[in-house]
N, C-alpha and C. Protein backbone atom coordinates (compact mmCIF):
# COMPACT_ATOMS: atom_id res chain seq x y z
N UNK A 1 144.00 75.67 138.58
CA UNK A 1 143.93 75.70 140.02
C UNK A 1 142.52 75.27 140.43
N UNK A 2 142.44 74.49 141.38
CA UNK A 2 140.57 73.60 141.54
C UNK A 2 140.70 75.05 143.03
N UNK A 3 139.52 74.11 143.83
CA UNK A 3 138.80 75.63 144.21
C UNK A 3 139.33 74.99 145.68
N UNK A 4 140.35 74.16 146.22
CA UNK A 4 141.18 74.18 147.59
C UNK A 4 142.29 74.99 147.58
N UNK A 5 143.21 74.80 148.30
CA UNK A 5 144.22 75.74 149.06
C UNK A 5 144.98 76.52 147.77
N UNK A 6 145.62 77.73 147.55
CA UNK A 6 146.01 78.29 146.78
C UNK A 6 147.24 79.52 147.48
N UNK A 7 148.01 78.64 147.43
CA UNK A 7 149.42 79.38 147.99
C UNK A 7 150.19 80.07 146.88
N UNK A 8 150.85 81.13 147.17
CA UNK A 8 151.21 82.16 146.63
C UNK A 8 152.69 82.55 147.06
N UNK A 9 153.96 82.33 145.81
CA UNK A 9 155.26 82.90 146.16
C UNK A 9 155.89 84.05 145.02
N UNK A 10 156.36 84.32 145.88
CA UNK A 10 156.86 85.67 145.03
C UNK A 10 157.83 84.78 143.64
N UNK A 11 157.92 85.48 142.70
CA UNK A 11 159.25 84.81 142.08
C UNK A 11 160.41 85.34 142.12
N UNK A 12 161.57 84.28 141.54
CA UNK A 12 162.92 84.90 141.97
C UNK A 12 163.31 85.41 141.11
N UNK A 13 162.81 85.75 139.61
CA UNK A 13 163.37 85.98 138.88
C UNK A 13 162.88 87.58 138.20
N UNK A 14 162.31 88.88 139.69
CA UNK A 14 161.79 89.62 139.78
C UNK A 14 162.64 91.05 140.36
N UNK A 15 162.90 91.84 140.28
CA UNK A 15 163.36 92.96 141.47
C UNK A 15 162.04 93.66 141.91
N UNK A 16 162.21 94.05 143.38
CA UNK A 16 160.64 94.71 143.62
C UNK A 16 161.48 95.85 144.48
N UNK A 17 160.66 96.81 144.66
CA UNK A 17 161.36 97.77 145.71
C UNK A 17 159.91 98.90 145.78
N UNK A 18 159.98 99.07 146.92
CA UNK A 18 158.51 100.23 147.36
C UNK A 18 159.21 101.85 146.91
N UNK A 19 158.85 102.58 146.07
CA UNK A 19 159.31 103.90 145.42
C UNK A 19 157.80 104.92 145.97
N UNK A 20 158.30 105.61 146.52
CA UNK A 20 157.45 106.74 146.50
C UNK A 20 156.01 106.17 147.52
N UNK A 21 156.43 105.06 148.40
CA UNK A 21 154.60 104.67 148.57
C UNK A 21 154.41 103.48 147.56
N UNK A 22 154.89 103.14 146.53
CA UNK A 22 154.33 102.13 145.70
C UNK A 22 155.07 101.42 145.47
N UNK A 23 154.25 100.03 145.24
CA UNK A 23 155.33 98.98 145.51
C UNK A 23 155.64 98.57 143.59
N UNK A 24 157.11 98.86 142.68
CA UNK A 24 157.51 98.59 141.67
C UNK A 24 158.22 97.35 141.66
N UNK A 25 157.87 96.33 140.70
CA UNK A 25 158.20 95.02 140.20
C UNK A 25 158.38 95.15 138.78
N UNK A 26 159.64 95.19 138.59
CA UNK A 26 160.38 95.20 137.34
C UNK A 26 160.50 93.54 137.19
N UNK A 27 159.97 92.68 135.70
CA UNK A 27 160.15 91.52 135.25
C UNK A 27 161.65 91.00 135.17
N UNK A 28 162.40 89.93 135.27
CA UNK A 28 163.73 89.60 135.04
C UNK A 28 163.60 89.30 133.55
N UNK A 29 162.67 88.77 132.92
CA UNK A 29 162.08 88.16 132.19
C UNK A 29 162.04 88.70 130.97
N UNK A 30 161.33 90.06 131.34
CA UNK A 30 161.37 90.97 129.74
C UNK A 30 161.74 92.74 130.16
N UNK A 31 161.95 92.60 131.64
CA UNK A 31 161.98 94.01 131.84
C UNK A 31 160.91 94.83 132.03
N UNK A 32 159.52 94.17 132.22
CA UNK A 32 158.73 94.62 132.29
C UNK A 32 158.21 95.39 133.48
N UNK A 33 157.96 96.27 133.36
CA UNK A 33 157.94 97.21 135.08
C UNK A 33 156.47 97.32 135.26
N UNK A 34 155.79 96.87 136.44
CA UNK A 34 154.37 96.68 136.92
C UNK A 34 154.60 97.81 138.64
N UNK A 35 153.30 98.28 138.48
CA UNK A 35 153.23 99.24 139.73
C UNK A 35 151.88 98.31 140.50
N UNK A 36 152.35 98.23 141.66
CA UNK A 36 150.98 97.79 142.22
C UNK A 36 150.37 98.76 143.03
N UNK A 37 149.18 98.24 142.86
CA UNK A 37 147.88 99.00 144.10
C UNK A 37 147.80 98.69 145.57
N UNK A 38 147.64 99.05 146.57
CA UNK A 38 147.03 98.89 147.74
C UNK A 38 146.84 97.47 147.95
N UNK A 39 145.92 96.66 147.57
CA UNK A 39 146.02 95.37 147.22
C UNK A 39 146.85 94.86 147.36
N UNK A 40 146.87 95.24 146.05
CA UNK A 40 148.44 94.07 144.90
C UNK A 40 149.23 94.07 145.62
N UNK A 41 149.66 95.05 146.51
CA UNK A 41 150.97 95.08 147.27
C UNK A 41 150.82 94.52 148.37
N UNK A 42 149.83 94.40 149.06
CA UNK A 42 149.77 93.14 150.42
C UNK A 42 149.52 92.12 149.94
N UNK A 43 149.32 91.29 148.87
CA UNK A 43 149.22 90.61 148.01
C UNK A 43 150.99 90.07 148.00
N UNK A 44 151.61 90.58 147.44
CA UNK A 44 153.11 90.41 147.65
C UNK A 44 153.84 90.79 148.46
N UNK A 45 153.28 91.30 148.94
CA UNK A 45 154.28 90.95 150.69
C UNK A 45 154.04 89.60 151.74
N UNK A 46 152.86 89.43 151.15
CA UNK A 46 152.65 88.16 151.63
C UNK A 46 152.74 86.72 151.14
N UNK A 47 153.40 87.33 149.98
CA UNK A 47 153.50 85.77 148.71
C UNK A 47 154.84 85.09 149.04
N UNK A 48 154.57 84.79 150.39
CA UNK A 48 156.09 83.82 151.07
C UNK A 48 156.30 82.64 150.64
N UNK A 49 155.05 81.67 150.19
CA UNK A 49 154.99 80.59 149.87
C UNK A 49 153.93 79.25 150.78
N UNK A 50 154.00 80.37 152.29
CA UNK A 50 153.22 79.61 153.28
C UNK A 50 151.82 79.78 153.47
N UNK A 51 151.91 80.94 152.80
CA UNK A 51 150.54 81.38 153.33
C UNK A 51 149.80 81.63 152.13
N UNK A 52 148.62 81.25 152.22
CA UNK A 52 147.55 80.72 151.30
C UNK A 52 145.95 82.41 150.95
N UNK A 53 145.34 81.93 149.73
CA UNK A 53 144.71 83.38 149.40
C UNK A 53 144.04 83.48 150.60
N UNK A 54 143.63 82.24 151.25
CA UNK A 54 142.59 82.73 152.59
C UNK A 54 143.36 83.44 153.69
N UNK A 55 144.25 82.86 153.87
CA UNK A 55 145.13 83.61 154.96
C UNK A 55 145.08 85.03 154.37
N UNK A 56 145.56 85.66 153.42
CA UNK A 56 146.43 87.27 152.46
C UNK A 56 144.88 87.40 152.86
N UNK A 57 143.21 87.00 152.27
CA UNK A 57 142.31 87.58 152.54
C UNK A 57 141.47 87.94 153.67
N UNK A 58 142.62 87.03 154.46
CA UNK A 58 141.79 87.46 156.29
C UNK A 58 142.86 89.13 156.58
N UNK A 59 143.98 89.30 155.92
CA UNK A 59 144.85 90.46 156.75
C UNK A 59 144.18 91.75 155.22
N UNK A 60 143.46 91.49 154.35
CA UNK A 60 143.23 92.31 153.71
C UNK A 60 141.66 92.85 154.69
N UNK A 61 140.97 91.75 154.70
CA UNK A 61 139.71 92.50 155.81
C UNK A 61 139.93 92.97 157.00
N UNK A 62 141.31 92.44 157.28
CA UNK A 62 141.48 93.51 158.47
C UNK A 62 141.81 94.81 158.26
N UNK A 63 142.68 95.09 157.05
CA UNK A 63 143.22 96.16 157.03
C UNK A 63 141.93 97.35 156.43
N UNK A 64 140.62 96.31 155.75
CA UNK A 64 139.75 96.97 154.81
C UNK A 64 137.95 96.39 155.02
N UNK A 65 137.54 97.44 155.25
CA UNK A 65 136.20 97.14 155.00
C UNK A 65 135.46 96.26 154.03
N UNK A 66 136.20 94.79 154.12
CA UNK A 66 135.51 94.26 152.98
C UNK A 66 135.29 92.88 153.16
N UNK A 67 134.17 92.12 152.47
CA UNK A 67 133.75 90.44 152.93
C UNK A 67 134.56 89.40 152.76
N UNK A 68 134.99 88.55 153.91
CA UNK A 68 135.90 87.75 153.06
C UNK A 68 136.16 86.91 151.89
N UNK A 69 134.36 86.62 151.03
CA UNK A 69 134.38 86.72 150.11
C UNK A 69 134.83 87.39 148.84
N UNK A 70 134.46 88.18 149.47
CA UNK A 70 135.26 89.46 148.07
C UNK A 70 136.68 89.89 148.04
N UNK A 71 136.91 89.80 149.33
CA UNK A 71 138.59 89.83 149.65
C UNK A 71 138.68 88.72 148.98
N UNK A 72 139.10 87.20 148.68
CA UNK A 72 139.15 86.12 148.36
C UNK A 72 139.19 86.01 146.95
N UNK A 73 138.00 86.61 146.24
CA UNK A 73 137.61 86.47 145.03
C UNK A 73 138.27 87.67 144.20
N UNK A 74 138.74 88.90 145.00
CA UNK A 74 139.36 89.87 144.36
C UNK A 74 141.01 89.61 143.97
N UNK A 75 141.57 88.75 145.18
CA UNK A 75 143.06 88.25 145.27
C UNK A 75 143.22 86.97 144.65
N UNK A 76 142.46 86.35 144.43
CA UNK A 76 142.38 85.20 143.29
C UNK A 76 142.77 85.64 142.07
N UNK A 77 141.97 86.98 141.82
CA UNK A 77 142.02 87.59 140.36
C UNK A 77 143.08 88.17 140.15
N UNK A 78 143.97 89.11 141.07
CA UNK A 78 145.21 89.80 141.07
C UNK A 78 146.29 89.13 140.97
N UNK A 79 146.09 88.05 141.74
CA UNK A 79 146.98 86.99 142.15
C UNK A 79 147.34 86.00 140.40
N UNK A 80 146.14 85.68 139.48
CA UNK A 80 146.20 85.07 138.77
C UNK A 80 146.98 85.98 137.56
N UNK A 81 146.34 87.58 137.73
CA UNK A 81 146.80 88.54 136.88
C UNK A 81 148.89 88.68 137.01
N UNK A 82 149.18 88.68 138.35
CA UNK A 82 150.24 88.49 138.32
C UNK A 82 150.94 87.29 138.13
N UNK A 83 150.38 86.14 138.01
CA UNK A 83 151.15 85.02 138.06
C UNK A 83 151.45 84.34 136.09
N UNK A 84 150.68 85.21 135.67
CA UNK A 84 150.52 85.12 134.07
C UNK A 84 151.74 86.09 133.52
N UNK A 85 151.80 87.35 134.26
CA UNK A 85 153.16 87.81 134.12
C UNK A 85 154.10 87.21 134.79
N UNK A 86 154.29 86.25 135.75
CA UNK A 86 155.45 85.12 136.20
C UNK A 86 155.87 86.24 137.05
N UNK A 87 155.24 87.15 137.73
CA UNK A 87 156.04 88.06 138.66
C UNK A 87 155.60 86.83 140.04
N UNK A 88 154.61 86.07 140.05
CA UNK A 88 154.14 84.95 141.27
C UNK A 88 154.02 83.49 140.60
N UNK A 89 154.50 82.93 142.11
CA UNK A 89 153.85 81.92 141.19
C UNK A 89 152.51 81.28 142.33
N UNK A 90 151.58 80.64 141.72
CA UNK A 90 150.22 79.85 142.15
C UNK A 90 151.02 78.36 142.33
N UNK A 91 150.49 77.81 143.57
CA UNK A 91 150.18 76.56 143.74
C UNK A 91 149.65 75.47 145.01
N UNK A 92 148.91 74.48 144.44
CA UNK A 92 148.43 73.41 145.64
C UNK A 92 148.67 73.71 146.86
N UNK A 93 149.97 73.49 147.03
CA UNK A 93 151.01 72.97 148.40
C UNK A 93 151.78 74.20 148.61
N UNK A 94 152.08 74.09 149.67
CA UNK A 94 153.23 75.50 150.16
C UNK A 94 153.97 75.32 149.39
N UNK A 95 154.82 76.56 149.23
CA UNK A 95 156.11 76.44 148.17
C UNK A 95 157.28 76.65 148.81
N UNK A 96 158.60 76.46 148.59
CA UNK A 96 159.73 76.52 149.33
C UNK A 96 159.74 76.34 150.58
N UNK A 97 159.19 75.17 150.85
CA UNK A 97 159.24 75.09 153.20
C UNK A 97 158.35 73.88 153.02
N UNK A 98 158.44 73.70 154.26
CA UNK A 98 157.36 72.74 155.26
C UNK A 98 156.36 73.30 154.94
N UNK A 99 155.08 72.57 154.96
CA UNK A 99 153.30 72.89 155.39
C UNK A 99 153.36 73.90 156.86
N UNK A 100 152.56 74.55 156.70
CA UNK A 100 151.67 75.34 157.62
C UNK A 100 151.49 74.66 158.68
């Protein structure tokens, strides 16, 4: 991924469901069950395909005391952490739709 736009979609080959407050993503893949954080989970609620890490890191500084740098650079990292487990996928261009 070079250092322009970086759009983010959920994958389809995932079940997710919010349990208790937390958002659980069971893998289709291997069955693998991932709990996300605070983060992670506006992180994937927002992994529509349209909307890009800058966009997910402008509604994370809203929701959080934090720079949009570091918002940015923190969801890059989560974002990459999940997309290595194929629970997301990363890319260039919007995914499934028209451009923004």
């Amino acid at each position: 991924m070079t250092t322009g736009k970086c759009y983010v979609a959920r994958s389809t080959d995932v079940a997710a469901r919010m349990i208790g407050g937390e958002m659980m993503i069971m893998s289709g893949r291997d069955a693998s069950l991932f709990c996300l954080n605070e983060t992670a989970s506006l992180l994937w609620s927002a992994a529509d395909g349209q909307a890009d890490i800058d966009q997910i890191a402008a509604l994370v500084c809203a929701q959080y005391d934090v720079a949009p740098d570091t918002a940015r650079d923190d969801l890059l990292q989560v974002a990459r952490e999940l997309a290595a487990h194929r629970l997301i996928v990363l890319s260039e261009t919007p995914v499934g739709g028209a451009a923004p």
